[in-house]
Structure formats: C-alpha cells, structure tokens
N, C-alpha and C. Protein backbone atom coordinates (compact mmCIF):
# COMPACT_ATOMS: atom_id res chain seq x y z
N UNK A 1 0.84 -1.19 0.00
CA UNK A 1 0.00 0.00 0.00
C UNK A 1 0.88 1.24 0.00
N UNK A 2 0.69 2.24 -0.84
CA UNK A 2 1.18 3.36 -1.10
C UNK A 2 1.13 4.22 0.22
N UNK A 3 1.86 4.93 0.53
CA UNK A 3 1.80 6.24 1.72
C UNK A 3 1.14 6.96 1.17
N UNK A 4 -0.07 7.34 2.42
CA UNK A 4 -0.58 8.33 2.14
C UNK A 4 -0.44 10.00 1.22
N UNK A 5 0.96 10.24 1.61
CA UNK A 5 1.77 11.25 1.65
C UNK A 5 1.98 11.63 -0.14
N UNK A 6 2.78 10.33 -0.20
CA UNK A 6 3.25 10.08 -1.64
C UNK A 6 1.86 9.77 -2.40
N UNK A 7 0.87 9.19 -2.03
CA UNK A 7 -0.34 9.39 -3.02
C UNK A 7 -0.90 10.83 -3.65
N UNK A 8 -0.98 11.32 -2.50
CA UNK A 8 -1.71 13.05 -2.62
C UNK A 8 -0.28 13.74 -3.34
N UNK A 9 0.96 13.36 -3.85
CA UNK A 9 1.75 14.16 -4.10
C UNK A 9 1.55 13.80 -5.96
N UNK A 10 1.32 12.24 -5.89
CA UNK A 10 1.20 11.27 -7.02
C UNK A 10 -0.25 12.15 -7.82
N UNK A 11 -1.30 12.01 -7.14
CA UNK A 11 -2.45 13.00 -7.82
C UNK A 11 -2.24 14.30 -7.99
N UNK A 12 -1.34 15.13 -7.26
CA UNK A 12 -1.09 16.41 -7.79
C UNK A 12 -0.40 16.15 -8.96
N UNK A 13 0.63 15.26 -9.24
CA UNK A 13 1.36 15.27 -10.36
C UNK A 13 0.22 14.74 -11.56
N UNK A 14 -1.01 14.14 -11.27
CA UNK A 14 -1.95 13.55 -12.13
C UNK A 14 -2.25 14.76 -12.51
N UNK A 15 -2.62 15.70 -11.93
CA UNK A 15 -3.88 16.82 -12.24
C UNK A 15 -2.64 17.97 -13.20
N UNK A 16 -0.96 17.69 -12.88
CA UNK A 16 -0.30 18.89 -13.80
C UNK A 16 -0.13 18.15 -14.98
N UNK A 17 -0.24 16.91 -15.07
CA UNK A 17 0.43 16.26 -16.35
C UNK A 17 -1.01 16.20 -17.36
N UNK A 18 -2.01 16.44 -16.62
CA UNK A 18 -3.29 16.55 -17.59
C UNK A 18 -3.51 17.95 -17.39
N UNK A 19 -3.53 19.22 -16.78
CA UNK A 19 -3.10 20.40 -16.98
C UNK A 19 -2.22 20.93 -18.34
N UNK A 20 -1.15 19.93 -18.20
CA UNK A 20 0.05 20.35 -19.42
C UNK A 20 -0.54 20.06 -20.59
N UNK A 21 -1.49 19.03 -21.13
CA UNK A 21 -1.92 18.15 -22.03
C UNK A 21 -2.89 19.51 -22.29
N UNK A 22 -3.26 19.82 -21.84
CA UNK A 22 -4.82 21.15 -21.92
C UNK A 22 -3.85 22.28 -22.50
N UNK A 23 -3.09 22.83 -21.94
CA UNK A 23 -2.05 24.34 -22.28
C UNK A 23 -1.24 23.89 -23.53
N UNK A 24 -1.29 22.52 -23.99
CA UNK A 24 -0.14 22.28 -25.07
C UNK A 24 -1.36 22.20 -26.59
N UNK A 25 -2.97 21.50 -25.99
CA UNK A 25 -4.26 21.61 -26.77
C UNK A 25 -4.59 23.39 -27.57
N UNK A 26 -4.77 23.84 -26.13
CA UNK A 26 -4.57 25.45 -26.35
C UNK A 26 -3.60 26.01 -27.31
N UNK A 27 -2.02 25.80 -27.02
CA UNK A 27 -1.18 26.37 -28.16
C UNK A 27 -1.41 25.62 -29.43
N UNK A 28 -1.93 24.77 -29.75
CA UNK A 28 -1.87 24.34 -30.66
C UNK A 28 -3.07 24.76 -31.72
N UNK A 29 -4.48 24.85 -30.88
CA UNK A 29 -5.53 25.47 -31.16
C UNK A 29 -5.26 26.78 -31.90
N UNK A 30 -4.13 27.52 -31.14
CA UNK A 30 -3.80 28.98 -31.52
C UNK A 30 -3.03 29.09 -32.78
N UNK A 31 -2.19 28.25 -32.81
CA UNK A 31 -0.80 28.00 -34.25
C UNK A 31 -1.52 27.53 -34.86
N UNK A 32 -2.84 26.80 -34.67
CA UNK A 32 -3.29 26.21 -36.26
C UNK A 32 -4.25 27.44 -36.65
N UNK A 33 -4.79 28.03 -35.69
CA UNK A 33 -5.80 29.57 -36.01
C UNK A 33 -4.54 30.62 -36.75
N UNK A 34 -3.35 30.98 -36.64
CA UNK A 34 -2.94 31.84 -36.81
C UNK A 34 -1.65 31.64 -37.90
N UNK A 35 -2.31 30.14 -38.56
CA UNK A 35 -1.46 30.00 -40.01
C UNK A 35 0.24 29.28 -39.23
N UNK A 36 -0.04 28.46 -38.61
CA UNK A 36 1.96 27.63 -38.17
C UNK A 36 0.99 26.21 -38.16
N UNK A 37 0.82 25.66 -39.13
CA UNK A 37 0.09 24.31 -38.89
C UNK A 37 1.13 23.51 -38.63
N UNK A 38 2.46 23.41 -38.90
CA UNK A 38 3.49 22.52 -37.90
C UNK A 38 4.00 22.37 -36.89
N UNK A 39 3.82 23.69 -36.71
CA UNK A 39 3.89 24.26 -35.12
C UNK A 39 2.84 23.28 -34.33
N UNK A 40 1.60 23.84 -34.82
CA UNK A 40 0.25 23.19 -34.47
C UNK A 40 0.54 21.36 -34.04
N UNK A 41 0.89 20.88 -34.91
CA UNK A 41 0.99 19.68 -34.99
C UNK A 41 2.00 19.06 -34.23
N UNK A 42 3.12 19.47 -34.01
CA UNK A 42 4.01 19.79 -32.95
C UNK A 42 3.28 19.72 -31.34
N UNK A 43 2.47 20.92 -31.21
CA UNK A 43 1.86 21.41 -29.98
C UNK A 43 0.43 19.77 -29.90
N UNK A 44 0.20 19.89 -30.85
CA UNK A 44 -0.63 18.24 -30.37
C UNK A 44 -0.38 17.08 -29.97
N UNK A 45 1.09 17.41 -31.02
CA UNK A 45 2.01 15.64 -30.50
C UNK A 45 1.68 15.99 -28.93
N UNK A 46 2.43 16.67 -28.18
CA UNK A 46 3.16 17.03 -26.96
C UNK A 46 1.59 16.97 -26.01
N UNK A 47 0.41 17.29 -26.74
CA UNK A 47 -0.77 17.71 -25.93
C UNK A 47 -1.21 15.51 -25.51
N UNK A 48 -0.59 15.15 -26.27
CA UNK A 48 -0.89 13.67 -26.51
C UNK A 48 -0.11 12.70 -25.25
N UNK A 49 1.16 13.62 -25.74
CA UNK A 49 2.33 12.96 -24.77
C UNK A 49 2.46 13.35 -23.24
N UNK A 50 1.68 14.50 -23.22
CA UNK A 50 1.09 14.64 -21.80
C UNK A 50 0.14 13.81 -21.02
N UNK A 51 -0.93 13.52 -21.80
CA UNK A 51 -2.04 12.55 -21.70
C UNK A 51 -1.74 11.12 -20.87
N UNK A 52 -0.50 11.28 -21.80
CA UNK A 52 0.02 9.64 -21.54
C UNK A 52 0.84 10.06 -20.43
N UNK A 53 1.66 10.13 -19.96
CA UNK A 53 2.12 11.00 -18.75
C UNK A 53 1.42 10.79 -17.95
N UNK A 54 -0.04 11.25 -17.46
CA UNK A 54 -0.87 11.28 -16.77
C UNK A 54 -1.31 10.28 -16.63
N UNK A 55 -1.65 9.56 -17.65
CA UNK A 55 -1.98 8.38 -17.38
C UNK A 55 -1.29 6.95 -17.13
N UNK A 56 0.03 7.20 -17.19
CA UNK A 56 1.00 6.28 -16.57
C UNK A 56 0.73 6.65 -14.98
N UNK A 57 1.09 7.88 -14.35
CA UNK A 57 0.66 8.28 -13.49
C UNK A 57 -0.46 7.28 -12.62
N UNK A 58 -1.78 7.66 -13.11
CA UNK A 58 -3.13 7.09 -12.68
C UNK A 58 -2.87 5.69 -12.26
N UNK A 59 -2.56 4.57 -13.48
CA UNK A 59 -2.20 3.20 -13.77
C UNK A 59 -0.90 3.15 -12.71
N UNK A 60 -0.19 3.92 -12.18
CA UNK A 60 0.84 3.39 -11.38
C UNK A 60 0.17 3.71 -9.94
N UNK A 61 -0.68 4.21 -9.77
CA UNK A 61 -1.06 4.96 -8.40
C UNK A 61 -1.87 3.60 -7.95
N UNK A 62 -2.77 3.53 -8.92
CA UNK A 62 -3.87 2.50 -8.87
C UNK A 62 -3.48 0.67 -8.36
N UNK A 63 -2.51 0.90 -9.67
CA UNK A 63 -1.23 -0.71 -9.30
C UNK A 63 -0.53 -0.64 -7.89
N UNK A 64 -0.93 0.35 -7.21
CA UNK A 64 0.13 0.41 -5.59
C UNK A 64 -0.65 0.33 -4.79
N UNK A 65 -2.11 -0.03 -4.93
CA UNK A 65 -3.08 0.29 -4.05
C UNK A 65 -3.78 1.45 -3.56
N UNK A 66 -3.29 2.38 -4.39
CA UNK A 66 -3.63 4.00 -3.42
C UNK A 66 -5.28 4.49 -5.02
N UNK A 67 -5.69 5.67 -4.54
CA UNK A 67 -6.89 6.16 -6.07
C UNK A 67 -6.49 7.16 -6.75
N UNK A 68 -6.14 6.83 -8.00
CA UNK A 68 -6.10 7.87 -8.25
C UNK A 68 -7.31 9.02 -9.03
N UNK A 69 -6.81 10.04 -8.59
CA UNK A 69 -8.17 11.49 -8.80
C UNK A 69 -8.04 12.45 -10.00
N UNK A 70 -9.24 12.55 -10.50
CA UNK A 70 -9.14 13.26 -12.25
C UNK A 70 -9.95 14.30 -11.20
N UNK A 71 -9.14 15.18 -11.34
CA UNK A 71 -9.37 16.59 -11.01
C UNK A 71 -10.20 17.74 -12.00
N UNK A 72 -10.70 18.87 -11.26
CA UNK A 72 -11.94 19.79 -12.39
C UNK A 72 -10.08 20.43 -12.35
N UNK A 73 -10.42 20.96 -13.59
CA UNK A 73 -9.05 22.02 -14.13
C UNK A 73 -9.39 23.09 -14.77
N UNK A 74 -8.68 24.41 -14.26
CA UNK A 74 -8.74 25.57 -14.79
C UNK A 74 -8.53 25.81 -16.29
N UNK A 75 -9.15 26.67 -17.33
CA UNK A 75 -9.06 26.83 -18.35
C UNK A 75 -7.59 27.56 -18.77
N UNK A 76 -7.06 26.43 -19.60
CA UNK A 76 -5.21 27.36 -19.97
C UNK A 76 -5.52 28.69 -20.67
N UNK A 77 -4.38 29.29 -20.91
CA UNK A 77 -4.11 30.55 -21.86
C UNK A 77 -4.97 30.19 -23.14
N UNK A 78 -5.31 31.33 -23.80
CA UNK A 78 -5.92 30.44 -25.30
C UNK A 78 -5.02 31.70 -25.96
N UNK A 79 -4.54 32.67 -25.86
CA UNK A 79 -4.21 34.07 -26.81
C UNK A 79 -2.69 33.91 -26.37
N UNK A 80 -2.08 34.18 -28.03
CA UNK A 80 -0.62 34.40 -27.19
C UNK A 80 0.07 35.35 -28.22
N UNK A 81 0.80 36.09 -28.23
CA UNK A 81 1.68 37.61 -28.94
C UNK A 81 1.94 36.83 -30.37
N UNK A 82 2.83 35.73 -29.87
CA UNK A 82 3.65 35.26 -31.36
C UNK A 82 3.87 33.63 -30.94
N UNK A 83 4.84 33.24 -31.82
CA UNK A 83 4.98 31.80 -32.00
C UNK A 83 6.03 32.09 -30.94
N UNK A 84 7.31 32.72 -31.36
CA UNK A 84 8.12 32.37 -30.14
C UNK A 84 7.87 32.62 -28.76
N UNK A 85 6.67 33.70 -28.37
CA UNK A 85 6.09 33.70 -27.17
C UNK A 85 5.22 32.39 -26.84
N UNK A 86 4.84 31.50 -27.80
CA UNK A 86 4.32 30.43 -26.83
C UNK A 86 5.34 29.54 -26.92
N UNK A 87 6.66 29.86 -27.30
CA UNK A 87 7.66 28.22 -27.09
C UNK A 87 8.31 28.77 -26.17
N UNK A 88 8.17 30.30 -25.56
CA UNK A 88 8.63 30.51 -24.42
C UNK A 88 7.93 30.04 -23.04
N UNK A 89 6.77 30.25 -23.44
CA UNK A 89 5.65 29.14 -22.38
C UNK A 89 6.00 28.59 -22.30
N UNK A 90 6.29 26.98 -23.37
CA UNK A 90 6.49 26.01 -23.49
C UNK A 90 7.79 26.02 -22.38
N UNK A 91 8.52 26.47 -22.72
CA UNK A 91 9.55 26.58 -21.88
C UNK A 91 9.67 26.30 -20.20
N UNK A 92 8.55 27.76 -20.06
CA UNK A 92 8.67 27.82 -17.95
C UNK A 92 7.54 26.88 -17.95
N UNK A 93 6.85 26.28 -18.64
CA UNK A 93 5.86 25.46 -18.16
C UNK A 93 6.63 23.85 -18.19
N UNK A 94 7.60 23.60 -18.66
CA UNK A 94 8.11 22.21 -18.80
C UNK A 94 9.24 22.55 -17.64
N UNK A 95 9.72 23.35 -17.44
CA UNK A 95 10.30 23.80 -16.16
C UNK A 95 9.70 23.86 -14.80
N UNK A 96 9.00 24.20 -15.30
CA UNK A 96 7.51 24.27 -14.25
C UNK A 96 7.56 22.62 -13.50
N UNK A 97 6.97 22.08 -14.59
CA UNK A 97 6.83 20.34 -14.28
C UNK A 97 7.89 19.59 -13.78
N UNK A 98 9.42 19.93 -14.58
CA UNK A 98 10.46 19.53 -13.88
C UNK A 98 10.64 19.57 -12.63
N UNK A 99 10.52 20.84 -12.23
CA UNK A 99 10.53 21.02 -10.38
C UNK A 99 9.25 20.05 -9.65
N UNK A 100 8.27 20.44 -10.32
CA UNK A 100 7.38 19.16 -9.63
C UNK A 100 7.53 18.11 -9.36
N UNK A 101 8.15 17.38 -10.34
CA UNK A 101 8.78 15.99 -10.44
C UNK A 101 9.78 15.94 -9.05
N UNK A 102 10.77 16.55 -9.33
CA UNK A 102 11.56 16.89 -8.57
C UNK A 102 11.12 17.07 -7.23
N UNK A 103 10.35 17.56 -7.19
CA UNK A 103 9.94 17.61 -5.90
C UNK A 103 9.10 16.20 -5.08
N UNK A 104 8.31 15.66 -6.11
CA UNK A 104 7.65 14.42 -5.83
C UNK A 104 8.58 13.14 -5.73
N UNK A 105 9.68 13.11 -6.25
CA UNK A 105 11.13 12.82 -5.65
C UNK A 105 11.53 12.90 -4.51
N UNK A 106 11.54 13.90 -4.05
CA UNK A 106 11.82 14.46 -2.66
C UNK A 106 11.38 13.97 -1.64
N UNK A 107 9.68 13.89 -2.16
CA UNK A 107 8.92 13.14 -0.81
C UNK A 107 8.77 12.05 -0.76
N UNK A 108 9.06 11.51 -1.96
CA UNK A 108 9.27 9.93 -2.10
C UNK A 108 10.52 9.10 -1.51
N UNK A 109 11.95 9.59 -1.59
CA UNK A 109 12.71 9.81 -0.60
C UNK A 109 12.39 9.81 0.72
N UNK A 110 12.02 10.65 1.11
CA UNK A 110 11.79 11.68 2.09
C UNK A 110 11.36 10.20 2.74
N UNK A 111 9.82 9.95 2.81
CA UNK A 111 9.32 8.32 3.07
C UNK A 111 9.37 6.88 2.29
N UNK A 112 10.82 7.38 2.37
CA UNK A 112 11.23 5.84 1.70
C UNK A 112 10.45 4.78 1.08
N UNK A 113 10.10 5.48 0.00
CA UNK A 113 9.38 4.96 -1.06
C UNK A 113 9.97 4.62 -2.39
N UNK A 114 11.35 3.67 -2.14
CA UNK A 114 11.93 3.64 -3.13
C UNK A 114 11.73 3.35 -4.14
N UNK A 115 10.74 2.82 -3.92
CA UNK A 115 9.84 2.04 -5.31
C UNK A 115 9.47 2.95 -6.40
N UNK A 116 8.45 4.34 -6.10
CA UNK A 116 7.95 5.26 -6.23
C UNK A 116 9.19 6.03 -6.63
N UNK A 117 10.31 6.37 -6.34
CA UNK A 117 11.35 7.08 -6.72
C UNK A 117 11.68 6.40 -7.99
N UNK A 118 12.25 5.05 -8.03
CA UNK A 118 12.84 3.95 -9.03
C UNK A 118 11.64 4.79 -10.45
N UNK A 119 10.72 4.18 -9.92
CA UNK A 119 9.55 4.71 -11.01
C UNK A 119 9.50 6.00 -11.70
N UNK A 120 10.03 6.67 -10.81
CA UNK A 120 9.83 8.41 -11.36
C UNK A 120 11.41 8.86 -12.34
N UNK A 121 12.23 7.65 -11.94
CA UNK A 121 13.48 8.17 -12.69
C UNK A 121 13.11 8.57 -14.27
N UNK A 122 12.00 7.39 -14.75
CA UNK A 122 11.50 7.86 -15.94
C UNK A 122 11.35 9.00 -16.29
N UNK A 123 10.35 9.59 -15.82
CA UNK A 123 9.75 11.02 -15.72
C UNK A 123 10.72 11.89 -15.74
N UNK A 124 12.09 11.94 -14.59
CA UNK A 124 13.07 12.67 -14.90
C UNK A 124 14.06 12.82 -15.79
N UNK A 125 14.22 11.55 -16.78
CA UNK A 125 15.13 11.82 -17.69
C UNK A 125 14.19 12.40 -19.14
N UNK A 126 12.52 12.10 -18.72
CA UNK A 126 11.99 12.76 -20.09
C UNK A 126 11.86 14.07 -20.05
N UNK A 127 11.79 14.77 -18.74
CA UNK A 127 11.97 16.11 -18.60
C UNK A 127 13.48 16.88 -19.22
N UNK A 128 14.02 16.22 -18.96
CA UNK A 128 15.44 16.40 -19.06
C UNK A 128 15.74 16.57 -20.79
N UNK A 129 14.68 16.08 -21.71
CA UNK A 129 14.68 15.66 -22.60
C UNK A 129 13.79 16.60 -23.59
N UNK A 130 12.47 16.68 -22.88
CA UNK A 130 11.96 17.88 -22.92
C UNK A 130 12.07 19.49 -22.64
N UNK A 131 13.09 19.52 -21.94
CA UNK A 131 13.22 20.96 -21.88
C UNK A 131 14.39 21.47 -22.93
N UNK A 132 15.54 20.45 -22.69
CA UNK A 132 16.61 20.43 -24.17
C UNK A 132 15.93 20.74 -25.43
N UNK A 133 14.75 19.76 -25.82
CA UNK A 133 13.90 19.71 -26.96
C UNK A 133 13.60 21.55 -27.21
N UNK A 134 12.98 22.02 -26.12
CA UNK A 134 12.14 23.40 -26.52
C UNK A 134 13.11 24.53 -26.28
N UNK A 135 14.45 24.17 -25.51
CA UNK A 135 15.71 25.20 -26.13
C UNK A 135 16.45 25.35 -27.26
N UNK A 136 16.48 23.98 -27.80
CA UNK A 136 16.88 24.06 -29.05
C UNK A 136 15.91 24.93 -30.13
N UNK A 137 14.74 24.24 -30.04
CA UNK A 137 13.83 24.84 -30.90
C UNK A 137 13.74 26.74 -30.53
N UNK A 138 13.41 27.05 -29.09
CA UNK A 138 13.96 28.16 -29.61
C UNK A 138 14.90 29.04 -30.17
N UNK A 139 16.09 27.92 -29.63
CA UNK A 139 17.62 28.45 -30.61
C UNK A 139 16.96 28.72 -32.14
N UNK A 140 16.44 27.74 -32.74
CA UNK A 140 16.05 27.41 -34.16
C UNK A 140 15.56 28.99 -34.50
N UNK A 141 14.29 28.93 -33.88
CA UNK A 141 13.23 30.63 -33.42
C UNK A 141 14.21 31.67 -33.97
N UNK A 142 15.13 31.92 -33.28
CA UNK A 142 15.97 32.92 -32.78
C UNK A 142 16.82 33.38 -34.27
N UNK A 143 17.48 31.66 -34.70
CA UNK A 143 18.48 31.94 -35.83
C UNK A 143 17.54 32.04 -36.82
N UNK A 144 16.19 32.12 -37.41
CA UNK A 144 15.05 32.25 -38.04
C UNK A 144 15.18 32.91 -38.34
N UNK A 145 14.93 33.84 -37.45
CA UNK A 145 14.45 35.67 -37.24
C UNK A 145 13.04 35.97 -37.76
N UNK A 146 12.68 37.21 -37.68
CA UNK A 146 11.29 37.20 -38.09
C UNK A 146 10.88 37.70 -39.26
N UNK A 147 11.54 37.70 -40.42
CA UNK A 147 11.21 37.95 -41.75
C UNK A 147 10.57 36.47 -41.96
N UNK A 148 9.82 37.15 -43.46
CA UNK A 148 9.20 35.73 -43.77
C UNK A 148 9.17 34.82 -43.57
N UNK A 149 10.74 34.58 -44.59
CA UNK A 149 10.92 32.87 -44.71
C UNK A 149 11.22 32.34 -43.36
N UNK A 150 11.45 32.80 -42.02
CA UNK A 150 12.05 32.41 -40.91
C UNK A 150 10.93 31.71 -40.50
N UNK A 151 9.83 32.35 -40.01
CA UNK A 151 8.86 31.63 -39.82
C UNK A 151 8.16 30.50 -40.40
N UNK A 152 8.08 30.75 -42.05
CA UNK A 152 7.91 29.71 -42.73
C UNK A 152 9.03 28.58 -42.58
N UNK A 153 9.96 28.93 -42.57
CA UNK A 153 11.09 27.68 -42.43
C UNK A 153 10.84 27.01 -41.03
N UNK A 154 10.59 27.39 -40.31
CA UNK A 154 10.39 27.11 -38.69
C UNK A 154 9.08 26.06 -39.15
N UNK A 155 7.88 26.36 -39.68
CA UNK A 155 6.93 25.81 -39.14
C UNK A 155 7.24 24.33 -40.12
N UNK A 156 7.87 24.57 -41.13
CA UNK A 156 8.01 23.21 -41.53
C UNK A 156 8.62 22.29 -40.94
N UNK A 157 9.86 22.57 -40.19
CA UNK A 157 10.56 22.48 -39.19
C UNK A 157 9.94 21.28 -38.39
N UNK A 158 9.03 22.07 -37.91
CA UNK A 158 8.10 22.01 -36.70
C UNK A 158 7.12 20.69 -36.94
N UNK A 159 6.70 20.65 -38.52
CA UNK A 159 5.91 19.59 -38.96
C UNK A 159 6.69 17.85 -39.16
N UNK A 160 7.78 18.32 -39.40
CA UNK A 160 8.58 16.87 -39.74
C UNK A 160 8.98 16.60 -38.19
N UNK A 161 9.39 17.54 -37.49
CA UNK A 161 9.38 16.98 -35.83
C UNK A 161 8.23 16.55 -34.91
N UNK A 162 7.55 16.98 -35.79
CA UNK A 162 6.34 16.08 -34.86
C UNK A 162 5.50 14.97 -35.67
N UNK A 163 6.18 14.44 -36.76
CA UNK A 163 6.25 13.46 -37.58
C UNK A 163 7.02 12.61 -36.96
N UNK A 164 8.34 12.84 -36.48
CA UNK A 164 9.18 12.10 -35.87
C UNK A 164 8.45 11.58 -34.74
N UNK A 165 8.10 12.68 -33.86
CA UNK A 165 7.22 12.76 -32.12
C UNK A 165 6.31 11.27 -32.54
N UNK A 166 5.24 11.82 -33.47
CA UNK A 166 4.70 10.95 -33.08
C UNK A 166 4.84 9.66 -33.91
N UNK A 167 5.76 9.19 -34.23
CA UNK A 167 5.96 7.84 -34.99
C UNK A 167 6.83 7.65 -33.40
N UNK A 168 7.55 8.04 -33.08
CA UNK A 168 8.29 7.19 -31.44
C UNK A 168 6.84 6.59 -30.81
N UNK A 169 5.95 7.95 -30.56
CA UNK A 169 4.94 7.73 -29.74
C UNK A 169 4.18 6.53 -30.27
N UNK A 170 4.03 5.95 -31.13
CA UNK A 170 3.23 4.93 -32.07
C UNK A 170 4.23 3.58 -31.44
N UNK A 171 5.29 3.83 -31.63
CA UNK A 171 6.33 2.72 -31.68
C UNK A 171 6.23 2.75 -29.90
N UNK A 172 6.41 3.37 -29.09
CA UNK A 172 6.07 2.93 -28.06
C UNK A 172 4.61 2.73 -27.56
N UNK A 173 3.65 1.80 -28.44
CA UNK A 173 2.66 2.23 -28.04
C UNK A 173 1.49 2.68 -27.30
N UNK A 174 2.09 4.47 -27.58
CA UNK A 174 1.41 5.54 -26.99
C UNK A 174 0.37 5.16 -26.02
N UNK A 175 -0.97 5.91 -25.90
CA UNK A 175 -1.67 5.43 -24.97
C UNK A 175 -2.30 3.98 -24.63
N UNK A 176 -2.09 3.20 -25.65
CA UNK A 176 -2.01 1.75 -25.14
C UNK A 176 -1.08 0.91 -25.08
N UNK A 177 -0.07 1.62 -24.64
CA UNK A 177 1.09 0.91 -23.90
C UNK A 177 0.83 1.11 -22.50
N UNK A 178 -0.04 2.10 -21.42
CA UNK A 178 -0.64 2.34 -20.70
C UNK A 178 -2.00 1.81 -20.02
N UNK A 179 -2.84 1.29 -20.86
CA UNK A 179 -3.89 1.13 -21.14
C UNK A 179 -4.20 -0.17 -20.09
C-alpha cells in the first residue's frame, strides 16, 4: 500500500500532467488559427504525450493500491503575442513540471518509497529531454528571425518533428502501452 503522503503528491502530479496536455491543446488550437500548422501539430504531439504522462501516473497509483483522482481544471491561456512567445511558455511550463517531479522525488525519498522514486526516474530523464527539446527549438526561433521565410522555415521544421514525435509515440505504443 502506497503512503498516504506520496499518493496526494502522485495526484497532484496527475492533475499537472493533464493540466500540461490542456495548455499544449490550447497552443496548438492557436498556431493552427494563426497559419503555423506545424507548429500546431508539434503542440498536439506534446498535448498527446502529456495525456500519456498522466496516465501512466493514474495506472501506477492505482497498481500500488492507493486512487487515483481526475481533477476539475482551470481553463489554460488560449491568446498568445507570437509563435516564439508560446515556445517561451512552453519553456517555464516544462520547467515548471520539472521542479514538480523533482519535488515528488523528494517526498518519495523523504518516506522511503523507493519504489515510487525507481519509477519516477522515468519522468526525470523525459523532462530532461523535454526541456533540451524546446531550447533548441527556440535556438532554431531565434536563428530564423522574423522575416518571412524564418517563420515559414520554422513551421516546416516544426511539422517533420512532430512526424518524428509521433511515430516514437506509435512505436512505443502511446496510450495503449498504458492502457
């Protein structure tokens, strides 16, 4: 049976990893409204790969004996300046999650829940993985610049990488590898 402690830390991490899945729906909603459909497609992979996140989450809480809780959630950002202002989101918000993790680490530790730690190493090397991912890409942003073709070159960019995204996600299969 799971510690109390580490459960309620386990459902907070449920309710940000389906939080993230909603704010990544949102940017994507926005890049496909405002003409970056690779961008867009990009921002869905990731809205997907959150999902699953969460729901490894749930399925591991559940497998330990403890419940896990689908939380009501606040409505994300829907408006954003530019493209590189939402991969700057992207940014403190995967930063954001990192520390969470990190922190749900902590208390897992903390009550020697090594099990629960072992488990989360996952989570920390995909963060690790994910935040590299959305510095580079803004490097990409940056050496672009904002004349035309920069943007246009970016969003194609953007479309064959989340061609890649989600053929991994397929090959590991995605939400029913969870399931």
């Amino acid at each position: 049976m799971i510690k109390k402690n580490v459960e309620t830390a386990i459902n907070e991490q449920i309710k940000r990893e389906e939080h993230s899945s909603r704010i990544y729906l949102a940017m994507a909603s926005w890049a496909e409204q405002n003409g970056y459909p690779g961008a867009a497609n990009w921002l869905y992979v990731q809205t997907e790969e959150e999902r699953i996140h969460m729901l490894k989450l749930v399925h591991y809480l559940n497998d330990r004996g403890g419940a896990a809780i689908i939380p009501a959630l606040d409505a994300p950002a829907a408006s954003f300046k530019s493209l590189p202002d939402v991969f700057q989101e992207v940014l403190k918000h995967e930063e954001y999650i990192s520390a969470s993790i990190n922190e749900l680490y902590a208390i897992c530790t903390n009550e020697k829940d090594f099990t629960t730690a072992n488990y989360l190493q996952w989570y920390i090397t995909e963060q690790i993985e994910e935040e590299k991912t959305v510095r580079s890409i803004l490097d990409q942003i940056k050496l672009a610049g904002a004349d035309k073709g920069g943007p246009f070159m970016m969003d194609k960019e953007f479309a064959a990488m989340a061609t890649v995204k989600r053929a991994a996600l397929a090959l590991s299969g995605g939400a029913n590898a969870v399931i």
